[in-house]
Every structure is written in C-alpha cells, then in structure tokens.
C-alpha atoms as a PDB file:
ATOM      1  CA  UNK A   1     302.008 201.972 117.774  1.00  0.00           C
ATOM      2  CA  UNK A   2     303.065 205.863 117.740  1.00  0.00           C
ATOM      3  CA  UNK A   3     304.094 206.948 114.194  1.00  0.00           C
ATOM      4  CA  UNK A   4     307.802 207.788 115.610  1.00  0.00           C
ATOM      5  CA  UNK A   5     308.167 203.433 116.801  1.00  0.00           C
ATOM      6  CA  UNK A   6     306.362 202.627 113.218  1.00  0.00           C
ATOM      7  CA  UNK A   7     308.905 204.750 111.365  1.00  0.00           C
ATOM      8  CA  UNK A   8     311.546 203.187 112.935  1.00  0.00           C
ATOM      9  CA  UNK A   9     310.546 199.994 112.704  1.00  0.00           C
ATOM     10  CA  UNK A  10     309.909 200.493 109.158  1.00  0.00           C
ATOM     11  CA  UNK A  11     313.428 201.885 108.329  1.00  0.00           C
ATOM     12  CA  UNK A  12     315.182 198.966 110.663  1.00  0.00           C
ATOM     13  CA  UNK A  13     313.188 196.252 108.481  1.00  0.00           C
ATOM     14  CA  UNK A  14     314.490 197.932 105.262  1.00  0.00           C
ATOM     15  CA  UNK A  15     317.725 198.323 106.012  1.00  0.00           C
ATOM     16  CA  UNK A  16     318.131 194.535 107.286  1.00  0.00           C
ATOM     17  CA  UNK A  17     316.549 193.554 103.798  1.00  0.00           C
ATOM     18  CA  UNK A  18     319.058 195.617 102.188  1.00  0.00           C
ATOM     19  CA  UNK A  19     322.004 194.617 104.244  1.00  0.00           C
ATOM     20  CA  UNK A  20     320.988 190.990 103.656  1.00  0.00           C
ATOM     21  CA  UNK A  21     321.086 191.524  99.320  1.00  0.00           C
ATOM     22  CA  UNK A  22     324.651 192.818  99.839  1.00  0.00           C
ATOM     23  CA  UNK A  23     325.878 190.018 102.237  1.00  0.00           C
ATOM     24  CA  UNK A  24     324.119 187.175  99.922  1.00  0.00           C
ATOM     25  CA  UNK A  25     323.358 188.334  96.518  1.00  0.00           C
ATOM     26  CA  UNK A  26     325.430 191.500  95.088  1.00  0.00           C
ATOM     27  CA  UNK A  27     327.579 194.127  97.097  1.00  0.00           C
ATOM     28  CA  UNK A  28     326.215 197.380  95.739  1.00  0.00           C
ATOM     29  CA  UNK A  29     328.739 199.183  97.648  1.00  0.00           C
ATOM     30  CA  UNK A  30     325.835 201.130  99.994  1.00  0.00           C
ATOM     31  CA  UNK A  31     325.484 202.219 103.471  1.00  0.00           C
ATOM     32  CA  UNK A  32     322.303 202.415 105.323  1.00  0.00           C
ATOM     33  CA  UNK A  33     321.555 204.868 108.276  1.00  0.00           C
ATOM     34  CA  UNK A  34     324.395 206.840 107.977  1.00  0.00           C
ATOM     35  CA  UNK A  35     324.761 210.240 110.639  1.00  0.00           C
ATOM     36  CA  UNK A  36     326.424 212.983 108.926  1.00  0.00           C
ATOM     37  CA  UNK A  37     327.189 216.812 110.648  1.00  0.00           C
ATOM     38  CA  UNK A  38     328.546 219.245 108.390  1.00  0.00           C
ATOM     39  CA  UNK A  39     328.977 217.034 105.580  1.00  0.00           C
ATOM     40  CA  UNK A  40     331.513 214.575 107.727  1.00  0.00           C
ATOM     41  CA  UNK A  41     329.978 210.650 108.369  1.00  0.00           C
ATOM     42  CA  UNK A  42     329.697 210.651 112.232  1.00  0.00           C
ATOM     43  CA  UNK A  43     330.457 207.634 115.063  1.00  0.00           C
ATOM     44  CA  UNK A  44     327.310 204.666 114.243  1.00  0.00           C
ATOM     45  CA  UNK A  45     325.293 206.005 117.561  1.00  0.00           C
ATOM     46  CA  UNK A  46     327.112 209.610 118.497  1.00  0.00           C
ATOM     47  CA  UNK A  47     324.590 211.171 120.719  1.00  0.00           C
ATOM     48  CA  UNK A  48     324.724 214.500 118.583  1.00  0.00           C
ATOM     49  CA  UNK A  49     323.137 217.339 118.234  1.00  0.00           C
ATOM     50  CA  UNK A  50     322.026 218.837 114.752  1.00  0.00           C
ATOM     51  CA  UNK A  51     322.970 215.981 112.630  1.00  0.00           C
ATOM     52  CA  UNK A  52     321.144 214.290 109.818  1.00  0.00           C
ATOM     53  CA  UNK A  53     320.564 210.688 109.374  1.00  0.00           C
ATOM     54  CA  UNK A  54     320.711 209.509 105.742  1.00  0.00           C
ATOM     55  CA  UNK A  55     318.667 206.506 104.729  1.00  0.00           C
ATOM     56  CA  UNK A  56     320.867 205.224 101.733  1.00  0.00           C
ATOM     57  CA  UNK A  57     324.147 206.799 100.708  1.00  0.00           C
ATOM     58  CA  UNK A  58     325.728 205.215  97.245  1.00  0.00           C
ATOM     59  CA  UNK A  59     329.316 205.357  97.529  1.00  0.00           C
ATOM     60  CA  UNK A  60     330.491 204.043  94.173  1.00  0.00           C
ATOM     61  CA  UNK A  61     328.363 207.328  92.657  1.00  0.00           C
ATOM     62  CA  UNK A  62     328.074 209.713  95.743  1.00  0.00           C
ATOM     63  CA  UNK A  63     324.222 209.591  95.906  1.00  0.00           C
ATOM     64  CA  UNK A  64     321.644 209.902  99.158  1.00  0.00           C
ATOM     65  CA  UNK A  65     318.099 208.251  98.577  1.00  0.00           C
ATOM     66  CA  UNK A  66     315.415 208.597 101.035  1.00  0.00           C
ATOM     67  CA  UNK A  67     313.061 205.640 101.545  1.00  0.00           C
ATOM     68  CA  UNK A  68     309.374 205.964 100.546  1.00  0.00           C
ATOM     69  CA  UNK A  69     308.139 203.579 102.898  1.00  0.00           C
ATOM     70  CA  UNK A  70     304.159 203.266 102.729  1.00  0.00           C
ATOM     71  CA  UNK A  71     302.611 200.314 103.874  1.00  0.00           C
END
C-alpha cells in the first residue's frame, strides 16, 4: 500500500471512530475533514484548487487539531 492510500485510510478510520463517539456517546460539537479556502468552510467534495483540508476543527472553542496517526 502507497503511503498516500495508507494516509487516507488512516484518517477515514479515525474520523468514523470519532463520528461514531458523537452519534453514541457525547456530541463534542466537532467536524472532521473539513475543506477550507481563504478561511471560508468549502462544499464536502469541491474539486478545488489551493484549499486545505483540516483534520479536526472544534467549533464550541474555534480550534484545528491535526491527527498524529502512527501505527
């Protein structure tokens, strides 16, 4: 597997586990995967150019986390 498919696959098994917590546990008000161009949230799968994908955005405080995935 090419590090580009294991990096996805890695970020689309972490963001399922995290949707999952907020559906059955505790919504922590977050959004996964979000596209964002010049600081504006863009359509789920716009095909555009010059964006950047944010791995975890906290709404209730306004913060972006990256994952650290290393398995």
């Amino acid at each position: 597997m090419t590090g580009h498919k294991a990096g996805s696959l890695k970020h689309s098994i972490a963001e399922n586990i995290v949707k999952d917590y907020q559906n059955n546990i505790a919504d922590r008000n977050l959004d996964m995967e979000i596209r964002y161009k010049g600081h504006t949230a863009t359509a789920g799968n716009a095909n555009i150019n010059g964006y950047t994908r944010i791995d975890v955005h906290d709404k209730g405080s306004n913060q972006v986390y990256n994952y650290n995935l290393n398995l």
